[in-house]
Protein backbone atom coordinates (compact mmCIF):
# COMPACT_ATOMS: atom_id res chain seq x y z
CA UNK A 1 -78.25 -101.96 -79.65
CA UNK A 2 -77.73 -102.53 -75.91
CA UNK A 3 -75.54 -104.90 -74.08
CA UNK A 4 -76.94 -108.02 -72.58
CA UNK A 5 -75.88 -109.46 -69.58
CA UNK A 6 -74.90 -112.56 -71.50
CA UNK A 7 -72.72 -110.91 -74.01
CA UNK A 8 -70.85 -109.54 -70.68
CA UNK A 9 -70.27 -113.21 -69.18
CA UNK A 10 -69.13 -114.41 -73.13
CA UNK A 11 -66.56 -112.07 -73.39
CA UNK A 12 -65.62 -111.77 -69.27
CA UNK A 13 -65.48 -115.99 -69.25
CA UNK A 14 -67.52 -116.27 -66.29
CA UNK A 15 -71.07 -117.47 -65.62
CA UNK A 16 -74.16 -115.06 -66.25
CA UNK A 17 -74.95 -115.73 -62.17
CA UNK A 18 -71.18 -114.21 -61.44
CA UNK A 19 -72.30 -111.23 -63.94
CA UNK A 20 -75.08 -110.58 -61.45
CA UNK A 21 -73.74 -110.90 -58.39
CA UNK A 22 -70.67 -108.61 -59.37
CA UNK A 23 -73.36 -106.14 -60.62
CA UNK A 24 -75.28 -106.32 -57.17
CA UNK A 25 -72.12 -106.05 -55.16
CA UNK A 26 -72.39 -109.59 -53.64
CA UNK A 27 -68.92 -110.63 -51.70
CA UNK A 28 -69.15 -114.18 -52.58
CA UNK A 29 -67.10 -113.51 -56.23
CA UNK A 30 -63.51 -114.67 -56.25
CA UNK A 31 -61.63 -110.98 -56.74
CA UNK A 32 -60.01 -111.68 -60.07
CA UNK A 33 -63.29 -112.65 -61.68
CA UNK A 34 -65.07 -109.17 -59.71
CA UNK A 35 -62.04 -107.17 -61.86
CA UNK A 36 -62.34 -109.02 -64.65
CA UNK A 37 -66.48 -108.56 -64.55
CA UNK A 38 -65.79 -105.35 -63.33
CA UNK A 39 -63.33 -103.77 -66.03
CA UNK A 40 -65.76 -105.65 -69.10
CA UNK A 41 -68.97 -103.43 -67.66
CA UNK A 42 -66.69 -100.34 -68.15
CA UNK A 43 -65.23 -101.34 -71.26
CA UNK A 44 -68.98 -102.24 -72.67
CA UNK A 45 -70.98 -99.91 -70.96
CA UNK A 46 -73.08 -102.14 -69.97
CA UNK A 47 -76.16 -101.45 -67.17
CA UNK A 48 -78.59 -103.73 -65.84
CA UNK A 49 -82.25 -103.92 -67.25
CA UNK A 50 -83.54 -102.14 -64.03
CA UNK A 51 -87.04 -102.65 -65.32
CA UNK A 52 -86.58 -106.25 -66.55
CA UNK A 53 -85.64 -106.91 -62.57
CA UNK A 54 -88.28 -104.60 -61.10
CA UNK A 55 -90.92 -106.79 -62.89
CA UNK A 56 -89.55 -110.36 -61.49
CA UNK A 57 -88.96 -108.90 -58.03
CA UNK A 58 -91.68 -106.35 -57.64
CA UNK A 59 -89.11 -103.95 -56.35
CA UNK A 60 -88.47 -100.70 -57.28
CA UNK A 61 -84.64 -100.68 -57.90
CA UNK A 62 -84.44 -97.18 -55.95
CA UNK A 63 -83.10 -96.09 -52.78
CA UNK A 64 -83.65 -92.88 -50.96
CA UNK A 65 -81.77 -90.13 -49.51
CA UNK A 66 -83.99 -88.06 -46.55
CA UNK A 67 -82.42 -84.88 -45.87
CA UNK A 68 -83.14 -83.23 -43.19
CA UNK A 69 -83.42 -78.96 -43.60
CA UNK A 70 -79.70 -78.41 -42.20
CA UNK A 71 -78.44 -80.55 -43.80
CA UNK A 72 -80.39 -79.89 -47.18
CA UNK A 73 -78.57 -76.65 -47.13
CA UNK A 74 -75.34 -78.79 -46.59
CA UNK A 75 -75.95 -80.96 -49.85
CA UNK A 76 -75.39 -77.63 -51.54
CA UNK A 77 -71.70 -77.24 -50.07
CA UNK A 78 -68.77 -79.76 -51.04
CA UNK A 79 -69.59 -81.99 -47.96
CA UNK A 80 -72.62 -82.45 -49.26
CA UNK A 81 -72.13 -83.14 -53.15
CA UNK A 82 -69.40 -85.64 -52.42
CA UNK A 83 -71.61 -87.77 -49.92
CA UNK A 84 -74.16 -87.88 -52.35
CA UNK A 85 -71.70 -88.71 -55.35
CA UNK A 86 -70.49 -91.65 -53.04
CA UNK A 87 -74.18 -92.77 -52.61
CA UNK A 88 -74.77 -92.38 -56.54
CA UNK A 89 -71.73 -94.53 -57.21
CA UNK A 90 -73.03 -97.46 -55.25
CA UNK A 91 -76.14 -97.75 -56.10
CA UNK A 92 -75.36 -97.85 -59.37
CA UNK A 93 -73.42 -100.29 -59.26
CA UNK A 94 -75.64 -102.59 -58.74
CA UNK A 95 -78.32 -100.64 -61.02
CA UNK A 96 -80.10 -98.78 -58.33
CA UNK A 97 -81.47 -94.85 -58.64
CA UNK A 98 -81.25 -92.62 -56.03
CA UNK A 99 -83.85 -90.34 -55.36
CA UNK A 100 -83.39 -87.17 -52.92
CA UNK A 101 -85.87 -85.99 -50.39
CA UNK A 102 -85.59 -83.45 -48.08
CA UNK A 103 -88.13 -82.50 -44.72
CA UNK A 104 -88.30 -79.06 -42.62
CA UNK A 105 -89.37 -80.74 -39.63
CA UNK A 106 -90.65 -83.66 -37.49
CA UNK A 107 -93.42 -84.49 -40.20
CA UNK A 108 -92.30 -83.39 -43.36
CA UNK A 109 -89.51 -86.28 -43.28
CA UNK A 110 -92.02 -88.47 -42.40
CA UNK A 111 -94.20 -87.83 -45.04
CA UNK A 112 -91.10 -88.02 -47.34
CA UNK A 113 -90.37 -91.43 -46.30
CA UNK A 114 -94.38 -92.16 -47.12
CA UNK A 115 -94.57 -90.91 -50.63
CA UNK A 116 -91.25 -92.76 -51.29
CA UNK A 117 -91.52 -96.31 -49.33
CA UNK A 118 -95.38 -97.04 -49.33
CA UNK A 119 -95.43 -95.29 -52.89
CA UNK A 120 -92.85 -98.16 -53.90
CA UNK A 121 -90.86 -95.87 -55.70
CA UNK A 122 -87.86 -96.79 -53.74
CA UNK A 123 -86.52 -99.92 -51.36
CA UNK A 124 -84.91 -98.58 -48.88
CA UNK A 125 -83.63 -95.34 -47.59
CA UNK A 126 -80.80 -93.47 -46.26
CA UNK A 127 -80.92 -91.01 -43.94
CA UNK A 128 -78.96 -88.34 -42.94
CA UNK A 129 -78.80 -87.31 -39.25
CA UNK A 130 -80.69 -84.05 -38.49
CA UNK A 131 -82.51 -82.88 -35.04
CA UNK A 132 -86.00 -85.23 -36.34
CA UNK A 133 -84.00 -88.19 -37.03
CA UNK A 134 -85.40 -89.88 -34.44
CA UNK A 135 -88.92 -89.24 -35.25
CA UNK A 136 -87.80 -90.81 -38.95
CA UNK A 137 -85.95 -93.60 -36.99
CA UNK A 138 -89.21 -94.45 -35.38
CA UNK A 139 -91.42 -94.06 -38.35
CA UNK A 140 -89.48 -96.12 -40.53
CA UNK A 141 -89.09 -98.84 -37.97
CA UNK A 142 -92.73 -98.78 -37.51
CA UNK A 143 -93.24 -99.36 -41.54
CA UNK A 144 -91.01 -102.10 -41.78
CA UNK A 145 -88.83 -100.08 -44.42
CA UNK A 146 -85.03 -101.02 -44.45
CA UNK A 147 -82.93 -97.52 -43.68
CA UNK A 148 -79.33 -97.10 -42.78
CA UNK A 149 -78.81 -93.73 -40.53
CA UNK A 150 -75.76 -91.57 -41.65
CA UNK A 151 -74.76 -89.85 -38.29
CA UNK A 152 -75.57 -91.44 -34.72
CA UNK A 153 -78.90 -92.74 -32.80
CA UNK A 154 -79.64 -93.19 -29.11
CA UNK A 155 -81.94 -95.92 -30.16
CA UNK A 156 -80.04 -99.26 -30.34
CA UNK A 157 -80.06 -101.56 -32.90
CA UNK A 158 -80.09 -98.69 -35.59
CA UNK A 159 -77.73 -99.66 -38.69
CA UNK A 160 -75.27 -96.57 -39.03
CA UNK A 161 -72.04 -95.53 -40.73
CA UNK A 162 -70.58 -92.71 -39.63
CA UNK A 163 -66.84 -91.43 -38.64
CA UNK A 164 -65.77 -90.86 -34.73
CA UNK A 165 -66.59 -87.65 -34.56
CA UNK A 166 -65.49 -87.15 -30.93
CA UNK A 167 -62.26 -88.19 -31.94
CA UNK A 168 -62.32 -85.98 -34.86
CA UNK A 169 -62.76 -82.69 -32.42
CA UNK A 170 -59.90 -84.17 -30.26
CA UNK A 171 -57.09 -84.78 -33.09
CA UNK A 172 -58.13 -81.10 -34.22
CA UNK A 173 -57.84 -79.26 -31.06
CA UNK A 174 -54.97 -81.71 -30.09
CA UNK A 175 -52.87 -80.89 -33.35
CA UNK A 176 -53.03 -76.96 -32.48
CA UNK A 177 -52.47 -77.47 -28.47
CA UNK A 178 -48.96 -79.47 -29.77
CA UNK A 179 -48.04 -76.51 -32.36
CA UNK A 180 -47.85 -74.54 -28.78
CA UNK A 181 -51.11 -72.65 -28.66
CA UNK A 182 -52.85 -73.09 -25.30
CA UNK A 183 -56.28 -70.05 -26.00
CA UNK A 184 -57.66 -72.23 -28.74
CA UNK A 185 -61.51 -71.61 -29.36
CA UNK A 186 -64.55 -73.26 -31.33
CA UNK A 187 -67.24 -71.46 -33.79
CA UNK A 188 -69.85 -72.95 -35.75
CA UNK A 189 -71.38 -74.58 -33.35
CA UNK A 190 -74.97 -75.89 -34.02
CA UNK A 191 -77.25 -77.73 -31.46
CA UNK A 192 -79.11 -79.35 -34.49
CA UNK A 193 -76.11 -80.89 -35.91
CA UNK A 194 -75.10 -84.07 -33.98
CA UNK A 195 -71.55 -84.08 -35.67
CA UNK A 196 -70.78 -80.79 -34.76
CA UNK A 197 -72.34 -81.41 -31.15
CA UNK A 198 -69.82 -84.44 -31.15
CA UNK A 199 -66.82 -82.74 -32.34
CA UNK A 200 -67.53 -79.98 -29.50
CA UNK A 201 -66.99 -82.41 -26.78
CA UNK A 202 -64.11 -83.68 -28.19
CA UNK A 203 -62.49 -80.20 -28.41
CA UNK A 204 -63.22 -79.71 -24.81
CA UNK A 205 -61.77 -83.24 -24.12
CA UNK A 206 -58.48 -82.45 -25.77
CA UNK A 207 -58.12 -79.14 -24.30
CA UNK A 208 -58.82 -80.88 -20.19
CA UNK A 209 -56.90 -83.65 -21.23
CA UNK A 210 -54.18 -80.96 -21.60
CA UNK A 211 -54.28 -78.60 -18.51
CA UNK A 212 -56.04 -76.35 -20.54
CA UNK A 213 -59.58 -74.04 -20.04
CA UNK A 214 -61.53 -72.70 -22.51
CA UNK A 215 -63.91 -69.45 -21.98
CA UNK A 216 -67.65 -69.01 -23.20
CA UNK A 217 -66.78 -66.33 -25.01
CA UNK A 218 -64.34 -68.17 -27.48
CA UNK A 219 -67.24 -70.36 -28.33
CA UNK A 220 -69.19 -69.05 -31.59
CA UNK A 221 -72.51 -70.36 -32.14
CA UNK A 222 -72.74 -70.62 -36.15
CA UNK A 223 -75.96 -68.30 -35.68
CA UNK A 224 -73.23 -65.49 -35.15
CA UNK A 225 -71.38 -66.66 -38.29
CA UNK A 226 -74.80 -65.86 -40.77
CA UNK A 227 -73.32 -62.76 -42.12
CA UNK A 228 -69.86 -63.98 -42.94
CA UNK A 229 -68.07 -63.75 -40.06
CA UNK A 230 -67.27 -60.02 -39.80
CA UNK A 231 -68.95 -59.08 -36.22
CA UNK A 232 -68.47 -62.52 -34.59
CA UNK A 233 -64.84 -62.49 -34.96
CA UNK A 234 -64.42 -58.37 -34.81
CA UNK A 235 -66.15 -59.65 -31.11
CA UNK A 236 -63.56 -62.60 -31.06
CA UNK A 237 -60.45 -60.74 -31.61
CA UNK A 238 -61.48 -57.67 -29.40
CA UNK A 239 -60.66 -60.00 -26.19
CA UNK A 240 -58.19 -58.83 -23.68
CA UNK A 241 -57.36 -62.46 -24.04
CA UNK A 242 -58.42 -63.57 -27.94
CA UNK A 243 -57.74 -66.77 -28.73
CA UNK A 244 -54.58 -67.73 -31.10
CA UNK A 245 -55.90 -70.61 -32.94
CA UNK A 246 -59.64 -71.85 -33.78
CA UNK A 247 -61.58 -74.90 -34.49
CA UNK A 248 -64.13 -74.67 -37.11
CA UNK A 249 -67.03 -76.79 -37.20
CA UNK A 250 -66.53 -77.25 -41.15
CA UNK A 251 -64.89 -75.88 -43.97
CA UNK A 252 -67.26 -73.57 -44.71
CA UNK A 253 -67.00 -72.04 -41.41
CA UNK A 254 -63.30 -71.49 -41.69
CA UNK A 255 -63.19 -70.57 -45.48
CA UNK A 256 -65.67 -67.61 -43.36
CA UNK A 257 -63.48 -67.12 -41.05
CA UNK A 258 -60.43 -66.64 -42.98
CA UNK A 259 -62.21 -64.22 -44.67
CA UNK A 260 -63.00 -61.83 -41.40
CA UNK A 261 -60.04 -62.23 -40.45
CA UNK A 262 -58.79 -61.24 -43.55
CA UNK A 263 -60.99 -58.06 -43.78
CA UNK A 264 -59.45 -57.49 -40.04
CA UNK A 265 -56.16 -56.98 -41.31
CA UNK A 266 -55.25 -60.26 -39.63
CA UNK A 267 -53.11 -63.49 -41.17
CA UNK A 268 -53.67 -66.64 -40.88
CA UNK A 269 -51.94 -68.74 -39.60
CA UNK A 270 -49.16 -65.36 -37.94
CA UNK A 271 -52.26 -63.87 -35.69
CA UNK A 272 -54.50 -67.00 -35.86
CA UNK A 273 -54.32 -70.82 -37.14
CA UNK A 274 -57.48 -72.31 -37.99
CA UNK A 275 -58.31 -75.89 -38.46
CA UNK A 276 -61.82 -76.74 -40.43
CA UNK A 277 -63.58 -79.97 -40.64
CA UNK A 278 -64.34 -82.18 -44.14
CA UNK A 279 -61.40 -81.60 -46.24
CA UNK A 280 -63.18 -80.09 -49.48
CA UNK A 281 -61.79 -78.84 -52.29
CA UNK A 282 -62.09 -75.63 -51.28
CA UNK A 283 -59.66 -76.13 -48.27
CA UNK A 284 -56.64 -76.69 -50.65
CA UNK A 285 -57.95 -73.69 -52.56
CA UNK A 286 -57.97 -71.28 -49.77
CA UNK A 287 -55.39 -68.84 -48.91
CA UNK A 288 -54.03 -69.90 -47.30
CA UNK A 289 -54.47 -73.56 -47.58
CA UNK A 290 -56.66 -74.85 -44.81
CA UNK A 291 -55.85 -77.01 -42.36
CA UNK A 292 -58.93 -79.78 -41.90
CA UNK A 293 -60.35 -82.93 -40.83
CA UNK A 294 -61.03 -85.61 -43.79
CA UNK A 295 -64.45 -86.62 -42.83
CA UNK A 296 -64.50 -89.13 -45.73
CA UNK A 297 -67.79 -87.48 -47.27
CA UNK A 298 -67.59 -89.71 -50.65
CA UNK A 299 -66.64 -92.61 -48.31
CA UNK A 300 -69.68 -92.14 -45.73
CA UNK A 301 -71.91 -92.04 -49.18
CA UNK A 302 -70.72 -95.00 -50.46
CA UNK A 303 -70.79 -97.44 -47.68
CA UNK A 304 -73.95 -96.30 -46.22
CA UNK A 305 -75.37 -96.88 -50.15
CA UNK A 306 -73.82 -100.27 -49.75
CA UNK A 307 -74.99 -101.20 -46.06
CA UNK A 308 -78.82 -100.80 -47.21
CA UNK A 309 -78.10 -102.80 -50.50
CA UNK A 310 -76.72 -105.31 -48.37
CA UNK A 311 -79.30 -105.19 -45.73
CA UNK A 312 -82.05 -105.31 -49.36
CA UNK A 313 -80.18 -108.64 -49.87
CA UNK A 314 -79.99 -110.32 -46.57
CA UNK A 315 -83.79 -109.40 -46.03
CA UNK A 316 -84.33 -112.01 -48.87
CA UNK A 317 -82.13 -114.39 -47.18
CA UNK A 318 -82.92 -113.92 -43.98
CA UNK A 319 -79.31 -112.81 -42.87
CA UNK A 320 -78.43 -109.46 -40.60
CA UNK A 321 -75.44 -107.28 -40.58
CA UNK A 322 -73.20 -105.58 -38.59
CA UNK A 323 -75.14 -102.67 -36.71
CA UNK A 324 -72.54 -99.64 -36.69
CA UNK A 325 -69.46 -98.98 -39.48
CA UNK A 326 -67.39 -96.51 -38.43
CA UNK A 327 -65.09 -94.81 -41.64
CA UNK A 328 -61.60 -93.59 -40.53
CA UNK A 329 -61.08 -89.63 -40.55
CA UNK A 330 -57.71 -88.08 -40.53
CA UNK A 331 -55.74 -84.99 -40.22
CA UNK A 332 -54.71 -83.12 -43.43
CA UNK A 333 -51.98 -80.26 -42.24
CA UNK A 334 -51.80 -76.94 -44.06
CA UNK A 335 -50.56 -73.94 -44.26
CA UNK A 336 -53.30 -72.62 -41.85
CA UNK A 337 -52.05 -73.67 -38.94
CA UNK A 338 -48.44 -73.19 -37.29
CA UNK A 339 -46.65 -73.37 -34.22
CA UNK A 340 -47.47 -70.39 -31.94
CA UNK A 341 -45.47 -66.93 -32.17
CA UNK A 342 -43.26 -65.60 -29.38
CA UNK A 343 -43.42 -66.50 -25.69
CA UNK A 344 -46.47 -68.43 -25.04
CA UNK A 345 -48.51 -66.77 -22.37
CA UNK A 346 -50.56 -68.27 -19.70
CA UNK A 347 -54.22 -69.13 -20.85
């Protein structure tokens, strides 16, 4: 036999309205009554009637996730799983499903977002920067449909979480410039992906900041990196003048990398550090352990999940939010990277 919500107040001591508003993630619950709530729903497994509240409210209980095609592929790396895990974790929290839909251009997205809003099968949506985000932006401003953008927007007045990634590509670059290495290059990067795009510029920002130059041809587009690595950097470290340490758009990239460098006869971090982006699993895994960026990938999930539950709530109340969260990133130092070998030559 299930769990009622009542049974949950009886044995937590509270009211059946705190019960709900713990359940929808409301912030006006004193904290030791949101523990005590929260530990008796564990302890009880208990879930909310989804369809019970669908039927009062006429909502669906659903939020969406719009993927655009890069970063469909993404959701299949570590990155990718954890945001959505995040995401997962919120909504059901407050006894939302999350339904995934993914677009290959301009239109397709759209016509995502109009099988899922207009179909009521979902509230709200989140969406994951991409190069037709804006086109989504526009469409679901148009319909009226609550959204909350993962990644940045020209447009203003879009609600957004996201990290600083401009800051990101700084602390990266900046980390390797202080370990001494002054010919420090980029690969991976990709003109549809606004993150990467961002952490580019801060790269280049660190490395002027600094004294330092970089050259076109230690910048990798991640075109060059489709079939592993091998050519791009057998091109990279046939310089006069190769780099000695890299910036990787992502993990992935430097896992790839590490790997053609390996098949080079080269070791990282002796003939090249590397620093990656999104702390995954797979960075503490690799060999050797990689260097990387924590982009908070369960964390961008998470609070972009509860942003649009949030905004769901305060459209019934008439309330508004904050615009733009930004979720802290920082450095996690491994073995992959090391102070430069041996006089330092000019760059």
């Amino acid at each position: 036999m299930s769990v009622t919500i009542k049974e949950v107040a009886r044995r937590a001591g509270v009211s059946i309205s705190t019960v709900s508003r713990v359940m929808a993630g409301e912030a006006r619950v004193r904290p030791e009554n949101r523990r005590k709530v929260e530990s008796i729903v564990k302890e009880m497994d208990y879930s909310p009637n989804s369809t019970a509240q669908s039927l009062v409210s006429h909502a669906a209980n659903a939020i969406g996730l719009l993927l655009t095609e890069a970063e469909a592929e993404r959701a299949n790396h570590p990155f990718g799983m954890e945001l959505i895990r995040g995401a997962v974790t919120r909504a059901n929290r407050s006894g939302f499903d999350l339904f995934i839909g993914s677009g290959s251009g301009e239109r397709a997205g759209q016509q995502v977002m109009s099988r899922l809003v207009r179909g009521k099968r979902v509230d709200g949506a989140i969406v994951l920067a991409g190069r037709h985000k804006e086109a989504v932006i526009d469409w679901m401003r148009t319909n009226g449909a609550p959204f909350v953008l993962i990644g940045r927007s020209e447009q203003e007045g879009v609600p957004s979480v996201d990290i600083d990634n401009e800051a990101a590509g700084y602390e990266a670059a900046y980390h390797l410039i202080r370990l001494g290495h002054k010919r420090i290059g980029f690969v991976g990067l990709a003109t549809e992906r606004d993150a990467v795009e961002c952490r580019f510029r801060g790269y280049k920002r660190a490395l002027r900041d600094n004294g330092l130059s970089w050259r076109s041809g230690w910048i990798l587009e991640e075109e060059l990196l489709r079939d592993g690595g091998d050519r791009a950097m057998a091109y990279l470290t046939s310089l006069l003048q190769r780099p000695t340490a890299l910036v990787a758009a992502d993990d992935m990239t430097a896992l790839s990398v590490i790997r053609a460098l390996h098949n080079l006869e080269l070791r990282v971090p002796a003939d090249m550090a590397v620093v990656g982006f999104d702390n995954t699993p797979l960075a503490e895994l690799s060999v050797p352990p990689l260097s990387s960026i924590d982009t908070g990938a369960y964390h961008l999930g998470y609070w972009a999940a509860d942003r649009l539950l949030r905004m769901l709530r305060q459209k019934k109340n008439g309330a508004e939010g904050p615009e733009r969260l930004v979720v802290p990133h920082k450095l996690v130092v491994r073995e992959s990277s090391m102070p430069v070998r041996g006089p330092i030559s000019p760059a």
